[in-house]
PDB file of N, CA and C in Angstrom:
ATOM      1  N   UNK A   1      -0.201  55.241 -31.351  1.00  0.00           N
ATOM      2  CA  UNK A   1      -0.709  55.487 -32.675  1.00  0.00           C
ATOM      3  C   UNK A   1      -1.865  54.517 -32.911  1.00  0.00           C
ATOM      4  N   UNK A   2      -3.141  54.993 -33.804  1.00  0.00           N
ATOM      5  CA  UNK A   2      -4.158  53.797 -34.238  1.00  0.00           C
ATOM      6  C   UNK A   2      -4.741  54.341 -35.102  1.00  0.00           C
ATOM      7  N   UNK A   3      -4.409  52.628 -36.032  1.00  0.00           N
ATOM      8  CA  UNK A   3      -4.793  52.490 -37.282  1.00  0.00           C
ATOM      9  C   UNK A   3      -5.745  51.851 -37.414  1.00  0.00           C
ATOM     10  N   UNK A   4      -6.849  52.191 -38.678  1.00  0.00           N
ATOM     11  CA  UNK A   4      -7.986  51.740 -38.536  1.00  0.00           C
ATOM     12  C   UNK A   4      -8.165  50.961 -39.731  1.00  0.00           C
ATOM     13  N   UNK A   5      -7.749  49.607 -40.161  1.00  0.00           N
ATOM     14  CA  UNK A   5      -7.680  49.056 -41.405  1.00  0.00           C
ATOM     15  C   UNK A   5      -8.971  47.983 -41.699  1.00  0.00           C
ATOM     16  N   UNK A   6      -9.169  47.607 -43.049  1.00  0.00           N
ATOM     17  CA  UNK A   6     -10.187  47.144 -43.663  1.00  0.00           C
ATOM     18  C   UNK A   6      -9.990  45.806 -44.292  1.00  0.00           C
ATOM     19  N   UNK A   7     -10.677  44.531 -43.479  1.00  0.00           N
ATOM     20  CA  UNK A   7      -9.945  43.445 -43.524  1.00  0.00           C
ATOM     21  C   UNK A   7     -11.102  42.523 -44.138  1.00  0.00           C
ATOM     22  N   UNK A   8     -11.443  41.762 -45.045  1.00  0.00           N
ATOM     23  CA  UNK A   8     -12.480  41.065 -46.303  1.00  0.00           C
ATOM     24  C   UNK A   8     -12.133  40.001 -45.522  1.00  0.00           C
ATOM     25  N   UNK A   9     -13.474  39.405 -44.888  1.00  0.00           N
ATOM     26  CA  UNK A   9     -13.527  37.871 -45.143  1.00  0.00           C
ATOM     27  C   UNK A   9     -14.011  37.305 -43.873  1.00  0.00           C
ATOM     28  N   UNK A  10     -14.333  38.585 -42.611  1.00  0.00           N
ATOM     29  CA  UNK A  10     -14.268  38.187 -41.296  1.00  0.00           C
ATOM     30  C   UNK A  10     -16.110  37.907 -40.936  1.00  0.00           C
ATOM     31  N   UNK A  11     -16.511  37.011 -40.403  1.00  0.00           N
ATOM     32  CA  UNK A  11     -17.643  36.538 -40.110  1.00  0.00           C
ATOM     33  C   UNK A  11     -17.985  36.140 -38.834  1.00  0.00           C
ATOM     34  N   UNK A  12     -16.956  35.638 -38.206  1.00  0.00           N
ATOM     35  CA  UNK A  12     -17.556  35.059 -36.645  1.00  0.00           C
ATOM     36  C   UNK A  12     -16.411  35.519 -35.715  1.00  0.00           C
ATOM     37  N   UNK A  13     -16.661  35.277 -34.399  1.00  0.00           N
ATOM     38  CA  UNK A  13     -15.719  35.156 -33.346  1.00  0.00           C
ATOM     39  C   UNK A  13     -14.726  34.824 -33.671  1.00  0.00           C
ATOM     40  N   UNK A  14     -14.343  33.436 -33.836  1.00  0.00           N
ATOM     41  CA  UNK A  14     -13.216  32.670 -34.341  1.00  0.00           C
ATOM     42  C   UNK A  14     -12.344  33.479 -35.403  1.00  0.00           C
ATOM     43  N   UNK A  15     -12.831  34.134 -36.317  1.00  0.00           N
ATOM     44  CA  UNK A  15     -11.954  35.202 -37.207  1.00  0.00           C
ATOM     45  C   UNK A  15     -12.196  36.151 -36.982  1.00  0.00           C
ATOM     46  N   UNK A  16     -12.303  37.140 -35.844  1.00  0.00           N
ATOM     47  CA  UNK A  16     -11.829  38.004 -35.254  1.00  0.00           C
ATOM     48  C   UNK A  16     -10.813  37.329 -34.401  1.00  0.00           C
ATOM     49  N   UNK A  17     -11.118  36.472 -33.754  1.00  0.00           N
ATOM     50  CA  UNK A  17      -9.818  35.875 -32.856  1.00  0.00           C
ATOM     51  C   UNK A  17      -8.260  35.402 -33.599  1.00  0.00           C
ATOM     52  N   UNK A  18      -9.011  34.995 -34.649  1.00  0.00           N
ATOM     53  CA  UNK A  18      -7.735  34.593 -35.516  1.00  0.00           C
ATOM     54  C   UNK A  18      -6.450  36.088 -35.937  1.00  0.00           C
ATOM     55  N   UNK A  19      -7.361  37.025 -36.692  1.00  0.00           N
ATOM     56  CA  UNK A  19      -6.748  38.065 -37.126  1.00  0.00           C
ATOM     57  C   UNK A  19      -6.174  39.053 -35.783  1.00  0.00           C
ATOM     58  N   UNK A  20      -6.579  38.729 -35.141  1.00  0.00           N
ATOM     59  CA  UNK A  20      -6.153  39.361 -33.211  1.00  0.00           C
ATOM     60  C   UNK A  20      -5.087  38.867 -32.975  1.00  0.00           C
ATOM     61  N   UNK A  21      -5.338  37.485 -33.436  1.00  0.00           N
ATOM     62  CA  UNK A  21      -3.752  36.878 -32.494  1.00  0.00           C
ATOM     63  C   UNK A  21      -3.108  37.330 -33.825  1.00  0.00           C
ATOM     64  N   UNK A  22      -2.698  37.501 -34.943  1.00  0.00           N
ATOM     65  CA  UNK A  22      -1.536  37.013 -35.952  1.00  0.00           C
ATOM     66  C   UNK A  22      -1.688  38.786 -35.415  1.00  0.00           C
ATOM     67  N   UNK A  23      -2.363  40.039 -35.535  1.00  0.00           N
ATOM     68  CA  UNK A  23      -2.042  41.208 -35.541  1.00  0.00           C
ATOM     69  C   UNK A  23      -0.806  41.679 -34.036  1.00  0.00           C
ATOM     70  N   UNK A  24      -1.350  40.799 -32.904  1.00  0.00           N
ATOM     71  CA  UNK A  24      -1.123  41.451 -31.825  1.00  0.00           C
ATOM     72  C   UNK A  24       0.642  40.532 -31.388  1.00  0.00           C
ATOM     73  N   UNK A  25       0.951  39.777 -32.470  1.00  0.00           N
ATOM     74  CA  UNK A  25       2.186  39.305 -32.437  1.00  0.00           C
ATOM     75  C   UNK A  25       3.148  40.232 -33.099  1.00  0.00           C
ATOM     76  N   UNK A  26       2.796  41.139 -33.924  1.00  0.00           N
ATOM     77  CA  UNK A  26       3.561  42.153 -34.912  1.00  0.00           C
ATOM     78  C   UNK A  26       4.389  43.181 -33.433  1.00  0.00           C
ATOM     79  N   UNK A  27       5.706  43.691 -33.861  1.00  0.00           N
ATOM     80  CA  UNK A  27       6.166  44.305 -32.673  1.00  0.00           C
ATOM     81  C   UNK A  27       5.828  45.711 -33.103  1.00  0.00           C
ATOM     82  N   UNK A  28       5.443  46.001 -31.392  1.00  0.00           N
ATOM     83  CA  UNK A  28       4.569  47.165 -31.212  1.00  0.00           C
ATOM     84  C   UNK A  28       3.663  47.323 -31.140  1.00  0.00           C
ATOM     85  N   UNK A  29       2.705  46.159 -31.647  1.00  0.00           N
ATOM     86  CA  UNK A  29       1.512  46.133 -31.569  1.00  0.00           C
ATOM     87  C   UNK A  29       0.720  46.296 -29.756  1.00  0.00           C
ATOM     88  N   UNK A  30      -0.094  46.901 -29.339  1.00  0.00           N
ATOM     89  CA  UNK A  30      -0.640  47.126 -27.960  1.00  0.00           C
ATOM     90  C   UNK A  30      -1.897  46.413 -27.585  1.00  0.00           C
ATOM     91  N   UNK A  31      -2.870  47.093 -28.907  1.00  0.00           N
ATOM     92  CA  UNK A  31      -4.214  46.328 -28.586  1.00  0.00           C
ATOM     93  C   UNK A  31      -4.848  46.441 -30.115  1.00  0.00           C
ATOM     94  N   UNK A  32      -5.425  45.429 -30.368  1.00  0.00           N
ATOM     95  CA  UNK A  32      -6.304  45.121 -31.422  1.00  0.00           C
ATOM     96  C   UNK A  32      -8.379  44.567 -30.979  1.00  0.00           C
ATOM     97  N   UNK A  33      -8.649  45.636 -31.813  1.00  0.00           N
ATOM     98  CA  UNK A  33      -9.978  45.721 -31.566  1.00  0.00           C
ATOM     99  C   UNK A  33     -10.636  45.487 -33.056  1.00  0.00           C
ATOM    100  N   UNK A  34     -11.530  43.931 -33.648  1.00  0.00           N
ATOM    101  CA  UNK A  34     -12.274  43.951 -34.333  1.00  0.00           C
ATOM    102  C   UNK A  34     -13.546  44.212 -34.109  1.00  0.00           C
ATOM    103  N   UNK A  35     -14.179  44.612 -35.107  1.00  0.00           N
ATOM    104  CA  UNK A  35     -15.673  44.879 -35.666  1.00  0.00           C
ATOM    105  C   UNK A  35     -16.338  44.113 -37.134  1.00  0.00           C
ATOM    106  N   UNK A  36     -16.705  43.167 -36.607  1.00  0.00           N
ATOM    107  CA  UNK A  36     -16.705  42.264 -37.575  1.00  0.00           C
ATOM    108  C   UNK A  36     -17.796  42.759 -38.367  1.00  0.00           C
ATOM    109  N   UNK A  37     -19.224  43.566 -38.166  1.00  0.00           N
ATOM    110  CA  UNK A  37     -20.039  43.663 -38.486  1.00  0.00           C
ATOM    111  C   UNK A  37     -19.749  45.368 -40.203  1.00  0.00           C
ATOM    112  N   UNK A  38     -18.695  45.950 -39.484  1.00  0.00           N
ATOM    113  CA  UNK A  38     -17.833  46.850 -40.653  1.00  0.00           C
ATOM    114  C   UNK A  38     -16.514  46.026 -41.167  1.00  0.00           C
ATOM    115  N   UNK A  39     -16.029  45.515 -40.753  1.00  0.00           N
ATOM    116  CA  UNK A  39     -15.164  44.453 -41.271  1.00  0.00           C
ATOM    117  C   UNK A  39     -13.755  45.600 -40.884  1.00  0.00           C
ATOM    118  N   UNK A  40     -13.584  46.379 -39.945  1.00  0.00           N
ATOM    119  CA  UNK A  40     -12.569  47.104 -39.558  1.00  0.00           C
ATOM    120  C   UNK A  40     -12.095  46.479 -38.581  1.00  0.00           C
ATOM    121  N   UNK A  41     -10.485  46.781 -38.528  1.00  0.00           N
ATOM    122  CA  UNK A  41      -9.853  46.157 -37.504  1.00  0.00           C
ATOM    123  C   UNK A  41      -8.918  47.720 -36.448  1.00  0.00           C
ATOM    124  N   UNK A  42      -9.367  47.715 -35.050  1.00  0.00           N
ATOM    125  CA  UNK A  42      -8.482  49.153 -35.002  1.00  0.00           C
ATOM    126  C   UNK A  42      -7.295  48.540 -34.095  1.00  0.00           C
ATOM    127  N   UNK A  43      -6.091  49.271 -34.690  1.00  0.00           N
ATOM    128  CA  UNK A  43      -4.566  48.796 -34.352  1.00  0.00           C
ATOM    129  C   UNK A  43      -4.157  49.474 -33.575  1.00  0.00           C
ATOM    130  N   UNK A  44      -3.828  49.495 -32.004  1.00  0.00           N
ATOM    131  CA  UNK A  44      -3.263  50.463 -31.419  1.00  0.00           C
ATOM    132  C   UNK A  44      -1.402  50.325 -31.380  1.00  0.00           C
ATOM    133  N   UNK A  45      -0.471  50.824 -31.548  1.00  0.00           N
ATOM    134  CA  UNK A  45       0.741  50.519 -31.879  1.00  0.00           C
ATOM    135  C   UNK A  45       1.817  51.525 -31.157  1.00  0.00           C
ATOM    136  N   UNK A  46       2.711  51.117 -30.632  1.00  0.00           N
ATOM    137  CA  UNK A  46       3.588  52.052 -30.593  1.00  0.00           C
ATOM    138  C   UNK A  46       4.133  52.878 -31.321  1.00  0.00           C
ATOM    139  N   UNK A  47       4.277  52.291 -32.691  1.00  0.00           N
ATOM    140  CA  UNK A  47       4.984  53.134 -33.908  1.00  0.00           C
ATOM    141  C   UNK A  47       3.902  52.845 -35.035  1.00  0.00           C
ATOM    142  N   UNK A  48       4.268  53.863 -36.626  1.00  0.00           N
ATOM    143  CA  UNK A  48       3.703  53.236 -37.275  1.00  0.00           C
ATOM    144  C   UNK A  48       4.062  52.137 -37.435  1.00  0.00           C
ATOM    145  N   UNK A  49       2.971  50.937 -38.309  1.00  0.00           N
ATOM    146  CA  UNK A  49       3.346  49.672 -38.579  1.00  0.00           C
ATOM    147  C   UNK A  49       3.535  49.633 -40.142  1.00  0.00           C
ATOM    148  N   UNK A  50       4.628  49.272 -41.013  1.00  0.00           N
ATOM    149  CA  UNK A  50       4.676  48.462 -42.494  1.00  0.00           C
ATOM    150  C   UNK A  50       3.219  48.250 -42.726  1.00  0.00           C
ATOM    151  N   UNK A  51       2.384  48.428 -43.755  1.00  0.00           N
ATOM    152  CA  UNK A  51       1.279  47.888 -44.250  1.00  0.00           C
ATOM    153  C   UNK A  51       1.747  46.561 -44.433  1.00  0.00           C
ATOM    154  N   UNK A  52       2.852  46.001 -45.506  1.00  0.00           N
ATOM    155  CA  UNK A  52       3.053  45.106 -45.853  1.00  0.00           C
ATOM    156  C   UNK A  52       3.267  43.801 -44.915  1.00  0.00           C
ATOM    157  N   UNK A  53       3.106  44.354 -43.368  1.00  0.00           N
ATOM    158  CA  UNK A  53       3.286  43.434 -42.112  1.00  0.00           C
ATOM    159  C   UNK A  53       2.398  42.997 -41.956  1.00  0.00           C
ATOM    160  N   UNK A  54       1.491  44.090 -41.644  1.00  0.00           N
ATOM    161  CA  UNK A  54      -0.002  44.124 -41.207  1.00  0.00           C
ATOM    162  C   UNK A  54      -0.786  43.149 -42.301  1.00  0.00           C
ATOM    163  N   UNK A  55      -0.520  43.667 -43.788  1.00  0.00           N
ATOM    164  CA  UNK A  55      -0.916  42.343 -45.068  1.00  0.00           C
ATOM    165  C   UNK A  55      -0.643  41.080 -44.594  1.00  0.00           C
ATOM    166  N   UNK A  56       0.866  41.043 -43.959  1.00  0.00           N
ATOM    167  CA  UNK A  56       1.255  39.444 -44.206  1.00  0.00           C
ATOM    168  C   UNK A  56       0.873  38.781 -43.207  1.00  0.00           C
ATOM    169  N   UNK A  57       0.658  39.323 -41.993  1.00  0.00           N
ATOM    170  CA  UNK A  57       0.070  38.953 -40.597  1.00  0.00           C
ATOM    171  C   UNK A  57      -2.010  38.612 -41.347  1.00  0.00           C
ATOM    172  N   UNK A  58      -2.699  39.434 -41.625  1.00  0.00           N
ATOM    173  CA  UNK A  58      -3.687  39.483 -42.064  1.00  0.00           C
ATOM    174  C   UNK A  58      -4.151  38.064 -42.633  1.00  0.00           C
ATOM    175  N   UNK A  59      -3.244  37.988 -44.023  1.00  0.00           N
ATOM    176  CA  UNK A  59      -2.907  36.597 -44.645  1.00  0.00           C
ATOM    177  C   UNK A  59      -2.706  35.592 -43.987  1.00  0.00           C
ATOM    178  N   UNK A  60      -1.824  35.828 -43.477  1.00  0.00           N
ATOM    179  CA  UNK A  60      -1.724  34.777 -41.840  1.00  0.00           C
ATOM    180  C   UNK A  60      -2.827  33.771 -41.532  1.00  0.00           C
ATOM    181  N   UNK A  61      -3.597  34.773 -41.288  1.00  0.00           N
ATOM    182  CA  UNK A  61      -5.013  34.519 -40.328  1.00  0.00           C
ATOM    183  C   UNK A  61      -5.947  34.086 -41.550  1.00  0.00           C
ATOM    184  N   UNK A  62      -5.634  34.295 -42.752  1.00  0.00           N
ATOM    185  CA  UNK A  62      -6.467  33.776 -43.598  1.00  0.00           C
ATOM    186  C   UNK A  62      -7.559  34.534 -44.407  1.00  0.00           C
ATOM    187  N   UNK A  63      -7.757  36.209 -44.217  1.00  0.00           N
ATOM    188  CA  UNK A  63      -8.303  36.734 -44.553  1.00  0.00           C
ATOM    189  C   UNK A  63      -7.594  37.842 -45.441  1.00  0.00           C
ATOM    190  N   UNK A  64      -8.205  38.909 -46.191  1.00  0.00           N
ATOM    191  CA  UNK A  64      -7.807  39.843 -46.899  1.00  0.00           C
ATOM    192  C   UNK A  64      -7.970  41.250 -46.658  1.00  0.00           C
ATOM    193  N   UNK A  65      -6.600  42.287 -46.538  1.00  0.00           N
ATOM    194  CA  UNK A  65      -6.420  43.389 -45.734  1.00  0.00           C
ATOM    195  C   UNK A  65      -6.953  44.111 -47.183  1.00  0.00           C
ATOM    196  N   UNK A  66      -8.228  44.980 -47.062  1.00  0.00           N
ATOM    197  CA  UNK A  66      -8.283  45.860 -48.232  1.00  0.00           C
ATOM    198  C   UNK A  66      -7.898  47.337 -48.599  1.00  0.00           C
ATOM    199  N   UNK A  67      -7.041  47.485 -46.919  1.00  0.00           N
ATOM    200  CA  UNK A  67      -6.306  49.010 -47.067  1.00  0.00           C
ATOM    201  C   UNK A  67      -6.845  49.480 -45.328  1.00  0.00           C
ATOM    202  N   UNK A  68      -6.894  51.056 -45.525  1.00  0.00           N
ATOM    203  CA  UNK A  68      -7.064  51.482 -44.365  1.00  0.00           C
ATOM    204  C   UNK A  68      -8.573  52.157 -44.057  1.00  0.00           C
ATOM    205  N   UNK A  69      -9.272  52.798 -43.408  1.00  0.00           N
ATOM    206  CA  UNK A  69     -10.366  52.943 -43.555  1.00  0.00           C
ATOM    207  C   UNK A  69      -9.984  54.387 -43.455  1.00  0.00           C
ATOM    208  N   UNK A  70     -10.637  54.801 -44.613  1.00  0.00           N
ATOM    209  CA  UNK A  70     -10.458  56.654 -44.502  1.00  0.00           C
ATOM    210  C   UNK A  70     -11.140  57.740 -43.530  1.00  0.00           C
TER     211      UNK A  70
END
């Protein structure tokens, strides 16, 4: 499954790396691919994932999940 969510606050390497590691610790998670320049993050997963995971993992890392990208 992949989700394509919308994450406020990401600017350099280092926070893409940050929000990579706290995403790719969530179970199920496979592969995480940022784009810092759209501020999308794409989630590849075994199952769906809880938004509210994906939020708290997000937070984690220090930045802000603004939903999914339509």
């Amino acid at each position: 499954m992949e989700t394509v969510y919308v994450v406020k606050g990401m600017t350099c390497g280092h926070c893409a790396g940050s929000v990579t590691q706290e995403l790719s610790a969530l179970p199920g998670v496979e592969h995480v691919d940022v784009a810092l320049e759209t501020g999308q993050v794409t989630v590849k997963s075994a199952a769906a994932l809880a938004e509210e995971a994906v939020r708290e993992a997000v937070d984690e890392a220090g930045y802000e999940l603004v939903g999914t990208a339509k």
